[in-house]
Protein backbone atom coordinates (compact mmCIF):
# COMPACT_ATOMS: atom_id res chain seq x y z
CA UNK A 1 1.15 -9.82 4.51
CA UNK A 2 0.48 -10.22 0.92
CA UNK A 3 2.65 -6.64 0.27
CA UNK A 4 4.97 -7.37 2.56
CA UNK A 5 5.95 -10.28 0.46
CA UNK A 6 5.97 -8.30 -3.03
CA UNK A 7 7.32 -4.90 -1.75
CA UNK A 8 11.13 -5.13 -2.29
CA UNK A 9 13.98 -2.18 -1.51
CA UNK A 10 17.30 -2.75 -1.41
CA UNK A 11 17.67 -6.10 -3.13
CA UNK A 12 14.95 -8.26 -0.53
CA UNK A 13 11.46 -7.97 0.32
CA UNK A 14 10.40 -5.71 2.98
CA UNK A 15 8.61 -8.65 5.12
CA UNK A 16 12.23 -9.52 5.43
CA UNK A 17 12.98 -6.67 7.43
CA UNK A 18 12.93 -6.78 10.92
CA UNK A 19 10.77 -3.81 11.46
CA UNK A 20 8.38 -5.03 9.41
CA UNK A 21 8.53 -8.50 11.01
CA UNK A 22 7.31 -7.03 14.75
CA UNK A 23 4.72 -4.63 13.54
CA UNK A 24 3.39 -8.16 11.21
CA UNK A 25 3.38 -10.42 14.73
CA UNK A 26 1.59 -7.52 16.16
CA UNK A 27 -0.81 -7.19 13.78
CA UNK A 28 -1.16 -10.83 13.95
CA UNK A 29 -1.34 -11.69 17.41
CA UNK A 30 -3.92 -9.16 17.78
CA UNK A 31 -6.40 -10.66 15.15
CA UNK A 32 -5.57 -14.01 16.88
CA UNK A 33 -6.09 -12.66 20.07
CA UNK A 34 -9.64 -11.12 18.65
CA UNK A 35 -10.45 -14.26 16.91
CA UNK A 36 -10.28 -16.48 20.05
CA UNK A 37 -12.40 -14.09 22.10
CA UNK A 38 -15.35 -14.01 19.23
CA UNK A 39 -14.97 -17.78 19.14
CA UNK A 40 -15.25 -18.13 22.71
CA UNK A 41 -18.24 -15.58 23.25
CA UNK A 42 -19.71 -17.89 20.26
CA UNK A 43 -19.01 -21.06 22.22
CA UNK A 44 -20.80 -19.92 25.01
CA UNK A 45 -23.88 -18.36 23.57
CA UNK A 46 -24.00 -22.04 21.65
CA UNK A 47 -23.44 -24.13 24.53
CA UNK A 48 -26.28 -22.07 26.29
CA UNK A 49 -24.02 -20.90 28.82
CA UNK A 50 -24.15 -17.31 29.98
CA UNK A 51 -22.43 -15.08 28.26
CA UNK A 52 -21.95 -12.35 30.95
CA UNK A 53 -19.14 -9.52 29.68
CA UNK A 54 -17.78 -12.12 27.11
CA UNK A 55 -19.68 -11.00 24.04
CA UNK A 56 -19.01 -7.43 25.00
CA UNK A 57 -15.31 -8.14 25.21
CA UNK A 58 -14.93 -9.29 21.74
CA UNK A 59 -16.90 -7.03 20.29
CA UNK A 60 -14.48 -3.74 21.58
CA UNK A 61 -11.86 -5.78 21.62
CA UNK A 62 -11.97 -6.50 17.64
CA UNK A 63 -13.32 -3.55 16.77
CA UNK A 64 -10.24 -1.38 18.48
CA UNK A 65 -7.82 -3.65 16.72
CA UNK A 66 -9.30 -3.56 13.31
CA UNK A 67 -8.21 -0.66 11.78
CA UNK A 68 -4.59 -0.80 13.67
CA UNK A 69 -3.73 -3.64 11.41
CA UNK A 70 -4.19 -1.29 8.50
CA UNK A 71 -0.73 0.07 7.17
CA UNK A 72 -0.93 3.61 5.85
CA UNK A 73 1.55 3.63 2.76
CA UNK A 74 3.66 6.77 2.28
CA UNK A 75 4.39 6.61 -1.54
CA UNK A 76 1.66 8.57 -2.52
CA UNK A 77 0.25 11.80 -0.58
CA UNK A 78 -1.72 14.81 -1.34
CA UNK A 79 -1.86 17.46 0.91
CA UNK A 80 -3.31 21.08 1.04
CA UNK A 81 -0.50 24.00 1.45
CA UNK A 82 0.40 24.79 5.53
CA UNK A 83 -1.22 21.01 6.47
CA UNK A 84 -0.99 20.36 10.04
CA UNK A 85 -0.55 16.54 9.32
CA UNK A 86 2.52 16.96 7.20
CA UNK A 87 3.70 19.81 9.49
CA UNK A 88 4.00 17.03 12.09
CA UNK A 89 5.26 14.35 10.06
CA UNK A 90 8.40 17.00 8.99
CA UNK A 91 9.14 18.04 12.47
CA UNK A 92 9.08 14.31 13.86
CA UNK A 93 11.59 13.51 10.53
CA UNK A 94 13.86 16.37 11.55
CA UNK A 95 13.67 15.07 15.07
CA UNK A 96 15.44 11.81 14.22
CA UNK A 97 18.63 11.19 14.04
CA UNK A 98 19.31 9.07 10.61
CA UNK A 99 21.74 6.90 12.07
CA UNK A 100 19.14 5.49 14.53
CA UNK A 101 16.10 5.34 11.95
CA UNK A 102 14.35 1.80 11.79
CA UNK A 103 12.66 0.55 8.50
CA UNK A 104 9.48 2.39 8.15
CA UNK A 105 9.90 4.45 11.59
CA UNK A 106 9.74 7.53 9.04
CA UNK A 107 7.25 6.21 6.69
CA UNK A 108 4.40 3.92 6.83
CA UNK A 109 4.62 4.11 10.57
CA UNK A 110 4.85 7.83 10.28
CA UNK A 111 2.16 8.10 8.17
CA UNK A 112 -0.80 6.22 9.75
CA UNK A 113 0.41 7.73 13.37
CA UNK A 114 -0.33 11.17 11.30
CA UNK A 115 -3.43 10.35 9.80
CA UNK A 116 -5.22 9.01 13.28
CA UNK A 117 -3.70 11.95 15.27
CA UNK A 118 -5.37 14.25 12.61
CA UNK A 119 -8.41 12.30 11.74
CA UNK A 120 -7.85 11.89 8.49
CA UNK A 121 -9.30 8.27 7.86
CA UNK A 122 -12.16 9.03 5.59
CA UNK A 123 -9.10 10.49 2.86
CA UNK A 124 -7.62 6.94 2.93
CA UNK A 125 -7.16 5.01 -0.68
CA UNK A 126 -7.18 1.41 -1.09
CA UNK A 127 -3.49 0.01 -2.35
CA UNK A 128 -4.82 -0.81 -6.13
CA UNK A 129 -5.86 2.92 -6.22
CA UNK A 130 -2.12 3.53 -6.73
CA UNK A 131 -0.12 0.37 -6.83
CA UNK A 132 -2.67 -2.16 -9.51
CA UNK A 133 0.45 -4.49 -10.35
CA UNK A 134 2.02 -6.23 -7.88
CA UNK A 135 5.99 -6.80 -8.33
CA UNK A 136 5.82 -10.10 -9.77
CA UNK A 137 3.73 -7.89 -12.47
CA UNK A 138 5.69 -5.67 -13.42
CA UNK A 139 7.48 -6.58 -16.75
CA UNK A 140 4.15 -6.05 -18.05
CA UNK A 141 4.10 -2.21 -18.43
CA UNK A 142 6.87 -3.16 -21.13
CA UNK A 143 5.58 -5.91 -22.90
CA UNK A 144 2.85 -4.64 -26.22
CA UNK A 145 0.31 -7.70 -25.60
CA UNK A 146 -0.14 -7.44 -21.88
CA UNK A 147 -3.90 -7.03 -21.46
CA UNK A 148 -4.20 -4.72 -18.31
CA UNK A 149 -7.54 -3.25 -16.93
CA UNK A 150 -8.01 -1.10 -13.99
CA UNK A 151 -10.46 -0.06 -11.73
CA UNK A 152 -12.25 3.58 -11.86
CA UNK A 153 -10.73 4.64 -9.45
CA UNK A 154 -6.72 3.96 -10.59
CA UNK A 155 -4.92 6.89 -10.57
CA UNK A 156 -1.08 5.45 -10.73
CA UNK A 157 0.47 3.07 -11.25
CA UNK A 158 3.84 1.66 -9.07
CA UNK A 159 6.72 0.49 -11.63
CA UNK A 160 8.96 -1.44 -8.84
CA UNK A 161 11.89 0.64 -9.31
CA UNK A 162 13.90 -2.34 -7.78
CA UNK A 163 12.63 -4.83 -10.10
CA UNK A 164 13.85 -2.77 -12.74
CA UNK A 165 17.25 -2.57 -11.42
CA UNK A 166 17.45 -6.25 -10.32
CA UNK A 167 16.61 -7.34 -14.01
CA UNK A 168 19.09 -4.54 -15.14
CA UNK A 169 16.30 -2.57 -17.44
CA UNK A 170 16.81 0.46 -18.69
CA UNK A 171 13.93 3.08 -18.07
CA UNK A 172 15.02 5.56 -20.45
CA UNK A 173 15.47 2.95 -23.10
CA UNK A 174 12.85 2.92 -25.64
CA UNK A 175 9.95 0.13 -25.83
CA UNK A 176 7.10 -1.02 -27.83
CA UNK A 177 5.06 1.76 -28.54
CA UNK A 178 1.67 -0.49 -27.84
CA UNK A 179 3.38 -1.83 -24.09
CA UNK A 180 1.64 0.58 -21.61
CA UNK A 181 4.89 1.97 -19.98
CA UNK A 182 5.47 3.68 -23.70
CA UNK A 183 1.34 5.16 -23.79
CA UNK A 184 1.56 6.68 -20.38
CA UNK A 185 5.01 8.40 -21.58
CA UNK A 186 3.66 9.70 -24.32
CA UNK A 187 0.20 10.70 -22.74
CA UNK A 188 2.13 12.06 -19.74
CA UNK A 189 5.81 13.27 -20.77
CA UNK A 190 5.08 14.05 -24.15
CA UNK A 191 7.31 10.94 -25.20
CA UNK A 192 7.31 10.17 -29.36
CA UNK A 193 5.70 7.28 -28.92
CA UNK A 194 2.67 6.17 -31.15
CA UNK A 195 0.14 4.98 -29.36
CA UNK A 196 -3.23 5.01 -31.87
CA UNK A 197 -6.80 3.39 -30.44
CA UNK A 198 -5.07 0.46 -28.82
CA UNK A 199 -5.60 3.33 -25.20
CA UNK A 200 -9.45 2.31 -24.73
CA UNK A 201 -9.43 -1.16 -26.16
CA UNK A 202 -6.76 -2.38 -23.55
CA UNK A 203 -8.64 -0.65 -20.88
CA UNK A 204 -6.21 2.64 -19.70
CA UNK A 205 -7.95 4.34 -16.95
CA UNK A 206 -4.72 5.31 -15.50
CA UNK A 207 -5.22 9.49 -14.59
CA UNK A 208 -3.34 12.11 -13.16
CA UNK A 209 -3.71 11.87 -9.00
């Protein structure tokens, strides 16, 4: 919900697409609809009733739903040469007919139906692996006394393109040399940018994926 709410594309947020909106009140009504099962399997264990099927029901019922709530993002993949998974995903894309396409019926959507047909679960990254700053966030890549840390296990980080172009910056323009956008174009592009010691004591762990 949280994402949906800071992911923007083409000047709104994506939780104000309609797309988005039913597979949210999916996602929702089925954690509801899990939530009031546990709490009723709980009622009756505490009101020493019998709890017959009900405990049973909750627990497969919750635990099928769990990981459907889970959107699989499709900014960043990595996959080996001749991969089944992204064979799929290409022939489904050239199956649709753009005209027709729905917000995220090519992406996200796309995505997770790919990984669970393919079992590819345990390859899953959490969102701050490649998306730390949230869109509210993102002026500071530009600005020299931002103090940003990351987790180990950053690889990337997400500028908000949109953001950019709503606030009419220029990404080729030149910065600060100690704002981070500046480091990782010099570290990365070979940008003339000095960047000096000031890379470990404001905590870049930002890597190639």
């Amino acid at each position: 919900m949280k994402y949906a709410k800071q992911r923007r594309a083409f000047g709104k947020t994506i939780g104000e697409f309609q797309a988005i909106q039913w597979m949210l009140a999916d996602m929702q009504t089925e954690l509801e609809a899990a939530r009031g099962l546990v709490y009723y399997a709980a009622w009756l264990k505490d009101s020493g009733r019998n709890l017959g099927t009900a405990a049973s029901k909750a627990k497969l019922f919750a635990s099928e739903i769990v990981n459907q709530a889970e959107v699989v993002a499709s900014a960043i993949l990595k996959a080996p040469a001749k991969s089944e998974a992204m064979a799929y995903a290409w022939a489904v894309c050239q199956s649709k007919q753009p005209e027709n396409l729905v917000w995220g019926e090519t992406g996200p959507r796309l995505v997770a139906e790919a990984v669970k047909k393919f079992s590819l679960e345990a390859y899953r990254q959490p969102a701050d692996v490649f998306c730390p700053l949230g869109y509210a966030d993102w002026r500071k890549v530009i600005e020299p006394d931002a103090l940003l840390r990351f987790n180990e296990s950053t690889r990337a980080i997400h500028l908000w393109n949109e953001m950019w172009r709503d606030s009419g910056q220029d990404k080729n323009a030149a910065y600060d040399p100690g704002c981070l956008y500046e480091q990782l174009k010099q570290r990365y592009l070979g940008e003339q940018s000095a960047v000096g010691s000031r890379q470990d004591t404001r905590g870049l762990s930002v890597r190639p994926a």
